[in-house]
Protein backbone atom coordinates (compact mmCIF):
# COMPACT_ATOMS: atom_id res chain seq x y z
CA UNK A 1 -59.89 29.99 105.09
CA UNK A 2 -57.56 27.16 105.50
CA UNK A 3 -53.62 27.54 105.98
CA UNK A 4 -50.66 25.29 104.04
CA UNK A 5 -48.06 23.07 106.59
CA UNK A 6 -45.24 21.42 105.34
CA UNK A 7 -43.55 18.66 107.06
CA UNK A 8 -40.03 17.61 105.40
CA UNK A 9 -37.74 14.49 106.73
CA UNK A 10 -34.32 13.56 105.48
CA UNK A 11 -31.70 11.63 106.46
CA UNK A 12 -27.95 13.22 106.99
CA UNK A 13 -25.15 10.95 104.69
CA UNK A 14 -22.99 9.19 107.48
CA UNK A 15 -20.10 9.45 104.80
CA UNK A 16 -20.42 13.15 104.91
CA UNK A 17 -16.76 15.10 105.03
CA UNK A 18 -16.81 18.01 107.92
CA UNK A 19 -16.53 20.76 104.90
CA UNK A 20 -19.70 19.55 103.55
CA UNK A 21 -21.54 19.37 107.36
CA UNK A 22 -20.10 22.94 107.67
CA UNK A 23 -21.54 23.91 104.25
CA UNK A 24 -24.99 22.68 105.42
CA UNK A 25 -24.79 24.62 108.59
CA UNK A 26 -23.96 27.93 107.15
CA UNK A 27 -26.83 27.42 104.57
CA UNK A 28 -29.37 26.53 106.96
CA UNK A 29 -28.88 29.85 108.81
CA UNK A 30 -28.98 31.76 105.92
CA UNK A 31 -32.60 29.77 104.87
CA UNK A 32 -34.14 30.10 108.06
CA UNK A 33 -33.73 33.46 108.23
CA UNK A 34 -34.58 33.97 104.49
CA UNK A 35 -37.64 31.99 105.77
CA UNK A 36 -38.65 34.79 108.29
CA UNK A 37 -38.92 36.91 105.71
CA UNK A 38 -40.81 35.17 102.89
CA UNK A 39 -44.59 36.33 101.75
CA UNK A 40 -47.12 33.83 102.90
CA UNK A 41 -44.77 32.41 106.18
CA UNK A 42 -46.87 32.18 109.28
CA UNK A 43 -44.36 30.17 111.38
CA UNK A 44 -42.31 27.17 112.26
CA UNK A 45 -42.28 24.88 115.42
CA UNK A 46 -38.95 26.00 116.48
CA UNK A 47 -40.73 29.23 117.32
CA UNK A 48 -42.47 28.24 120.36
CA UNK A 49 -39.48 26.82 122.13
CA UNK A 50 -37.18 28.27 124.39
CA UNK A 51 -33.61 28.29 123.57
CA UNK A 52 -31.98 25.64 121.01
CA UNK A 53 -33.84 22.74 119.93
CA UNK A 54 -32.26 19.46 119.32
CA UNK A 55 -35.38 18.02 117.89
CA UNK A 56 -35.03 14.21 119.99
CA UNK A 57 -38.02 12.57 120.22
CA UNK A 58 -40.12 13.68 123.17
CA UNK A 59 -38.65 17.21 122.87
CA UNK A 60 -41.93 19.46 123.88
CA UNK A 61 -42.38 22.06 120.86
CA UNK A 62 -45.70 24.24 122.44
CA UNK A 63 -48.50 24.37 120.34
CA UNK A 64 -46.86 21.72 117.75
CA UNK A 65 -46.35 19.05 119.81
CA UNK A 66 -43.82 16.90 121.07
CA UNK A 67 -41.23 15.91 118.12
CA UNK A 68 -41.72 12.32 116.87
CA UNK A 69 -39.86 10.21 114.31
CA UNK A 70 -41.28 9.06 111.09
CA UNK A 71 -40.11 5.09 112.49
CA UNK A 72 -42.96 4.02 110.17
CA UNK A 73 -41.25 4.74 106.72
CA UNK A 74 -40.59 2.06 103.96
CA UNK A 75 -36.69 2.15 103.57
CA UNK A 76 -35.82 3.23 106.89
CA UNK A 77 -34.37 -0.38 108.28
CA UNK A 78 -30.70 0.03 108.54
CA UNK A 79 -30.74 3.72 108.79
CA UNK A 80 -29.80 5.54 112.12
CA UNK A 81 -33.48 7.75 111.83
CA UNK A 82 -31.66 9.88 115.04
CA UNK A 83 -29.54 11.36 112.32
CA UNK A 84 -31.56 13.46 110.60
CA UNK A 85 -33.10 17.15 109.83
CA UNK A 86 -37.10 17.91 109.79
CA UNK A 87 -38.87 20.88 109.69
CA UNK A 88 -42.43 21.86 110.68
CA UNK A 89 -43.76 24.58 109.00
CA UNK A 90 -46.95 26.90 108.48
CA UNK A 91 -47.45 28.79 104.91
CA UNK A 92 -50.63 30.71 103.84
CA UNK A 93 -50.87 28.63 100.72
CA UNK A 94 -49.22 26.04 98.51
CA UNK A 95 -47.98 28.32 96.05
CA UNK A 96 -46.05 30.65 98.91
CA UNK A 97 -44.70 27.64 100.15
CA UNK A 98 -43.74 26.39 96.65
CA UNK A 99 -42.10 29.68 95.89
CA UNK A 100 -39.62 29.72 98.90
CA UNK A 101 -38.75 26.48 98.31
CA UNK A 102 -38.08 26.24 94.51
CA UNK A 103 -36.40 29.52 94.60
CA UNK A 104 -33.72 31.94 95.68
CA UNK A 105 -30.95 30.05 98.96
CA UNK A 106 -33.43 27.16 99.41
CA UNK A 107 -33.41 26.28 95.70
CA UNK A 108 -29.82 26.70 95.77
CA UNK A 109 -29.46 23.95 98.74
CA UNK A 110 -31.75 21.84 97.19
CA UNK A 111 -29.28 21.50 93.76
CA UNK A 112 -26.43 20.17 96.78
CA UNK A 113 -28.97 17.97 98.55
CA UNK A 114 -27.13 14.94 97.74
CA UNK A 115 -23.94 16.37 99.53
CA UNK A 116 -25.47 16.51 102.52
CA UNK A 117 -28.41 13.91 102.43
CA UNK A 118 -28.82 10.37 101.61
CA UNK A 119 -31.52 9.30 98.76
CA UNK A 120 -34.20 7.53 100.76
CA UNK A 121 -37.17 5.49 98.75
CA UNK A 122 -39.48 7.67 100.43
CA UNK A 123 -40.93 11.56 99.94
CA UNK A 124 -39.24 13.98 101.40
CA UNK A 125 -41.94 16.53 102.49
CA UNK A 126 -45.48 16.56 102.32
CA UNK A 127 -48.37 19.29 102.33
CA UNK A 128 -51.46 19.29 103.79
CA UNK A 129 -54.24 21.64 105.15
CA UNK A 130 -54.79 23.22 108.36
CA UNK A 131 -57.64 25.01 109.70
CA UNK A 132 -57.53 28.68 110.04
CA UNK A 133 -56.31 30.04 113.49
CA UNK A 134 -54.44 26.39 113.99
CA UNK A 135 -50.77 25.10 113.98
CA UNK A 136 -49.82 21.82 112.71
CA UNK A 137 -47.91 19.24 115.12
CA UNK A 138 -44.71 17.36 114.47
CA UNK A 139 -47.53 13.85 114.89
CA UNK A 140 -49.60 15.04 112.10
CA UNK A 141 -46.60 15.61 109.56
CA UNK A 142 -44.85 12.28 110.90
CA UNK A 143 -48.26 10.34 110.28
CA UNK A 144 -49.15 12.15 106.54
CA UNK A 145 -45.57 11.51 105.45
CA UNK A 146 -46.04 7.96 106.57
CA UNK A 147 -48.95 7.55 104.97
CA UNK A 148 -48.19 9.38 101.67
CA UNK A 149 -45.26 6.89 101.38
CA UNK A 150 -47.45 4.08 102.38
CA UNK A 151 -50.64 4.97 100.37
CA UNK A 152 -49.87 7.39 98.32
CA UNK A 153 -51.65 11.07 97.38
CA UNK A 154 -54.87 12.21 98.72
CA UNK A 155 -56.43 15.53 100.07
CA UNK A 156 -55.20 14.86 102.82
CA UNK A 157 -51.49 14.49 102.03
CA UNK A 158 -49.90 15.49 99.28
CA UNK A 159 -46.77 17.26 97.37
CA UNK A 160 -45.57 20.24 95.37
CA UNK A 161 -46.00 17.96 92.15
CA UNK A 162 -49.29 16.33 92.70
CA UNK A 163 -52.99 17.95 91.39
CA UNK A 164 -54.06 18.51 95.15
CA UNK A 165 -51.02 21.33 95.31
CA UNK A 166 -51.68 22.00 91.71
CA UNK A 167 -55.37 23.13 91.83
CA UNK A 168 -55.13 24.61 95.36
CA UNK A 169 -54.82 28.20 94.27
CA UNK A 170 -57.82 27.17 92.05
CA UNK A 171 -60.28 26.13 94.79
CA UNK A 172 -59.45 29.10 96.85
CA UNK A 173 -59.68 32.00 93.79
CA UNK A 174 -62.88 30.36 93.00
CA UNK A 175 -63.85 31.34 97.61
CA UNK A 176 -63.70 27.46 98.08
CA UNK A 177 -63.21 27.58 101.87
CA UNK A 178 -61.21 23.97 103.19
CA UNK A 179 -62.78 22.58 106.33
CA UNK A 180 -62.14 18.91 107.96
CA UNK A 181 -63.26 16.45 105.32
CA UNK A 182 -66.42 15.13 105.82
CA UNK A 183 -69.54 13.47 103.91
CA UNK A 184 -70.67 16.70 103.11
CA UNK A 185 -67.70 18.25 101.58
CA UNK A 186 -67.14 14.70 99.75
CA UNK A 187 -64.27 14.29 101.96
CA UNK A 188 -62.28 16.48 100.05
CA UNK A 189 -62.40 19.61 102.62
CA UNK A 190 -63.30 21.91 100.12
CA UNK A 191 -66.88 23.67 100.78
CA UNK A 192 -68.81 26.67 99.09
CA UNK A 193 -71.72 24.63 97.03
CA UNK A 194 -70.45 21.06 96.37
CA UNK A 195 -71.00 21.87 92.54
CA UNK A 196 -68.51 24.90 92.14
CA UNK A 197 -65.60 23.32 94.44
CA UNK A 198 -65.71 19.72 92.59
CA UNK A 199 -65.33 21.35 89.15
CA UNK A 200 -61.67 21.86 90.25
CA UNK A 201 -59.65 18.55 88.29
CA UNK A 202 -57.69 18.45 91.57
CA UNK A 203 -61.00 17.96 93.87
CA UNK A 204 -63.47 16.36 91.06
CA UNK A 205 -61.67 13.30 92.20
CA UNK A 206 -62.76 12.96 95.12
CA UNK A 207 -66.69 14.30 95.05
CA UNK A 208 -68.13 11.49 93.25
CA UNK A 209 -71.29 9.25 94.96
């Protein structure tokens, strides 16, 4: 079976006061360690480097990769893109993911996000699938969250809201197994027999010719 990362970018507000910064701090302890904790987590980047990261570009992460910038999004001209928070993170599926997010101290710090972040014209995370046994790297969320701003939703990238997150729990009750995309999947990733996986909506897209 196939895992769930999620890649998330936003920019810090310049005009933030130092009660607010302090705020975001204090939070951001308290989610990483709820993180830790949640069902379905299988990791974050941080946890293959020694000591603190400051996530600068170049900054060697292990097995995920060296941390890159998303320099590529729409919007970003005029922005300081050094000033910023992103997370790299494995999940056994979307809806474990979804569930740490949209509840509990991470739901909470979502309702202040606008405190602490500015409102960019591009997503702020996207989801996509990695192989069993793999991690992702900071290049692959950097280029999906490009492209998914670019492009818009595929299989390949996608969000909490779209049909590829929606139907994911579908395609995997119904032993759908992901795999690299390729012309025999329909380049959706999904494989059992072609005619069980693409009579999930959020796959059927994808699997015609």
């Amino acid at each position: 079976m196939s895992n769930i990362a999620l890649y998330t970018f936003g920019l810090l507000d310049p005009a933030m006061e130092l009660a607010a910064l302090d705020d975001l701090s204090s939070r951001g302890d308290e989610i990483y360690s709820a993180g830790d904790h949640a069902q379905g987590f299988l990791g974050r980047a941080e946890d293959d480097y020694d000591g603190d990261a400051v996530h600068a570009p170049g900054e060697d992460f292990g097995r995920w990769g060296s941390y890159v910038l998303p320099l590529g999004l729409p919007g970003l001209a005029g922005h300081d893109p050094h000033v910023h928070i992103a997370t790299l993170s494995l999940w056994q599926d979307v809806e474990s993911a979804r569930l740490f997010v949209y509840r509990g101290l991470h739901r909470e710090a979502l309702k202040l996000r606008y405190d602490w972040f500015l409102k960019g014209s591009w997503p702020g995370h996207v989801l996509w699938n990695v192989e069993d046994g793999s991690v992702p790297r900071w290049s692959d969320g950097v280029a999906r969250l490009e492209a998914l701003a670019r492009d818009g939703e595929s299989a390949q990238r996608f969000t909490f809201g779209s049909r590829w997150a929606e139907h994911d729990g579908a395609a995997r009750s119904m032993g759908c197994q992901w795999n690299p995309p390729t012309r025999a999947n329909a380049g959706t990733g999904w494989t059992r027999s072609r005619a069980i996986c693409c009579l999930i909506p959020g796959v059927k897209a994808t699997c015609a010719g």
